[in-house]
Protein backbone atom coordinates (compact mmCIF):
# COMPACT_ATOMS: atom_id res chain seq x y z
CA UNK A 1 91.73 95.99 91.37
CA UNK A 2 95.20 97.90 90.97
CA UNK A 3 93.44 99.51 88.14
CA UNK A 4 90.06 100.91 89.83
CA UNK A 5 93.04 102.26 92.70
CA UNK A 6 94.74 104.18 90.17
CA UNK A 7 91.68 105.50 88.69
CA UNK A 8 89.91 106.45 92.28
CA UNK A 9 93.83 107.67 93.41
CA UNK A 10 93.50 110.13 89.82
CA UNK A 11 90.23 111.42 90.23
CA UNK A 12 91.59 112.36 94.40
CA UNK A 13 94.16 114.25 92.91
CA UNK A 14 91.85 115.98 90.09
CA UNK A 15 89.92 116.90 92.74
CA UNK A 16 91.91 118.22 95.23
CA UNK A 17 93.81 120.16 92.85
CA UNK A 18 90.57 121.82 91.25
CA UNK A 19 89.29 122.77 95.02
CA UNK A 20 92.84 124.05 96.08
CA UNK A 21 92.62 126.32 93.33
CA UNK A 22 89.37 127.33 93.39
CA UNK A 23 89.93 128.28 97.12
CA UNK A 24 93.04 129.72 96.02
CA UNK A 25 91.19 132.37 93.38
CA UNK A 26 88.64 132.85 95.75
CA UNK A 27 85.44 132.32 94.05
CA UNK A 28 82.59 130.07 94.14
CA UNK A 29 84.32 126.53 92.78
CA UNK A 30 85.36 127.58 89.38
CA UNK A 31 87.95 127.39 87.39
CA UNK A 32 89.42 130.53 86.41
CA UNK A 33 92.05 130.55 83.52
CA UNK A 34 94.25 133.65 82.83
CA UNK A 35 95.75 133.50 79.03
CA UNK A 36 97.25 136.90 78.56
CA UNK A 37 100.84 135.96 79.46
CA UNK A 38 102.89 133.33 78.25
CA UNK A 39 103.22 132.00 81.78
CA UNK A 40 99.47 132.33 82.28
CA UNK A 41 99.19 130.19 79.16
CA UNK A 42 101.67 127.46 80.87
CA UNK A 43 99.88 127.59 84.21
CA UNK A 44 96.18 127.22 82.84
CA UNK A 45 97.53 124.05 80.25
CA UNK A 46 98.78 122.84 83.17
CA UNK A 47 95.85 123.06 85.46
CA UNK A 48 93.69 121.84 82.66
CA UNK A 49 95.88 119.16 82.49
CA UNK A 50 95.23 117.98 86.32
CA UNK A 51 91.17 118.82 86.73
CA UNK A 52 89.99 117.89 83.56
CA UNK A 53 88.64 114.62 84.83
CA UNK A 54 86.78 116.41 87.42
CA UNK A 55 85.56 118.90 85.54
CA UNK A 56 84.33 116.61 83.23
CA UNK A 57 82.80 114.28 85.46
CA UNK A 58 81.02 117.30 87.80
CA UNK A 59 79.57 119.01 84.58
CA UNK A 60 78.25 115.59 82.84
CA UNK A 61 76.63 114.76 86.43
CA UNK A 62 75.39 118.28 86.80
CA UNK A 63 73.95 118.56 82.94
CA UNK A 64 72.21 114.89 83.46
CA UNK A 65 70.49 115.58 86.81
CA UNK A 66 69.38 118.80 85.13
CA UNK A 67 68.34 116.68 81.49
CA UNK A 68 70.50 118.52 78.69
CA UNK A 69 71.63 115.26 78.12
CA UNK A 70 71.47 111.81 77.76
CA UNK A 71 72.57 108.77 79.43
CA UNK A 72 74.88 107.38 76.77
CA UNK A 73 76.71 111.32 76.86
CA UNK A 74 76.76 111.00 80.03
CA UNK A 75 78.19 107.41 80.16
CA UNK A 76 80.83 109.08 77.37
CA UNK A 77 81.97 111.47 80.33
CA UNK A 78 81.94 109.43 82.82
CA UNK A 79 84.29 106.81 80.67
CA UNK A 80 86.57 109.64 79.57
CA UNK A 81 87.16 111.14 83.21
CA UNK A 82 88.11 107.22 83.72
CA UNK A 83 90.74 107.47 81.59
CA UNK A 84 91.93 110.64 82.27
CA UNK A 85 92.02 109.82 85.86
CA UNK A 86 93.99 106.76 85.24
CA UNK A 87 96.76 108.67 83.61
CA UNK A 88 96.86 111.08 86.05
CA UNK A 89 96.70 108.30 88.43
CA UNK A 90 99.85 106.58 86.87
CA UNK A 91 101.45 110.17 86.98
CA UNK A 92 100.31 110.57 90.87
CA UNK A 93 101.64 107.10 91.17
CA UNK A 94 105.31 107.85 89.96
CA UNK A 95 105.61 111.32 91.50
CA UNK A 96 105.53 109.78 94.84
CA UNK A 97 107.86 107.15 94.01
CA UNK A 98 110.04 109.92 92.68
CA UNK A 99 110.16 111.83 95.56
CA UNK A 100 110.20 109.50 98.05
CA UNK A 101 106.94 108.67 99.69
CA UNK A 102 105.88 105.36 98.40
């Protein structure tokens, strides 16, 4: 159960992350990633880092109600965005220990 919690508390975070910066660039819920300076490089690895489970799990959901692909891909994304998420849940997880909130 502490598992599917850190997974569901990952995926949050991916999520709101993704949305705050979408509203942030001000466009219509993508992700827009600027490479030309070095700390354009940092910021975009970075923001990768945090919304690539719900990238992942948004675009396998949107490319299997649409039928470019199949149910085990989509099963593949879906179990990889798990992952992901839990790592990013075990990272949300110690940040707020570290700064005080849980």
């Amino acid at each position: 159960m502490l598992a599917v919690f850190v997974i569901v508390l990952g995926f949050v975070t991916a999520a709101i992350i993704a949305t705050a910066s979408a509203a942030y660039q001000n466009n219509d819920g993508s992700i827009d990633l600027f490479m030309d300076t070095p700390a354009g490089l940092i910021k975009g690895f970075l923001l990768c880092m945090f919304v690539g489970p719900y990238v992942i799990a948004k675009n396998g959901l949107t490319l299997f109600i649409q039928d470019k692909i199949g149910f085990s891909i989509f099963g593949l994304c879906i179990v990889i965005a798990a992952v992901w998420s839990f790592c990013l849940g075990i990272i949300s997880i110690q940040t707020l220990i570290g700064i005080g909130l849980a």
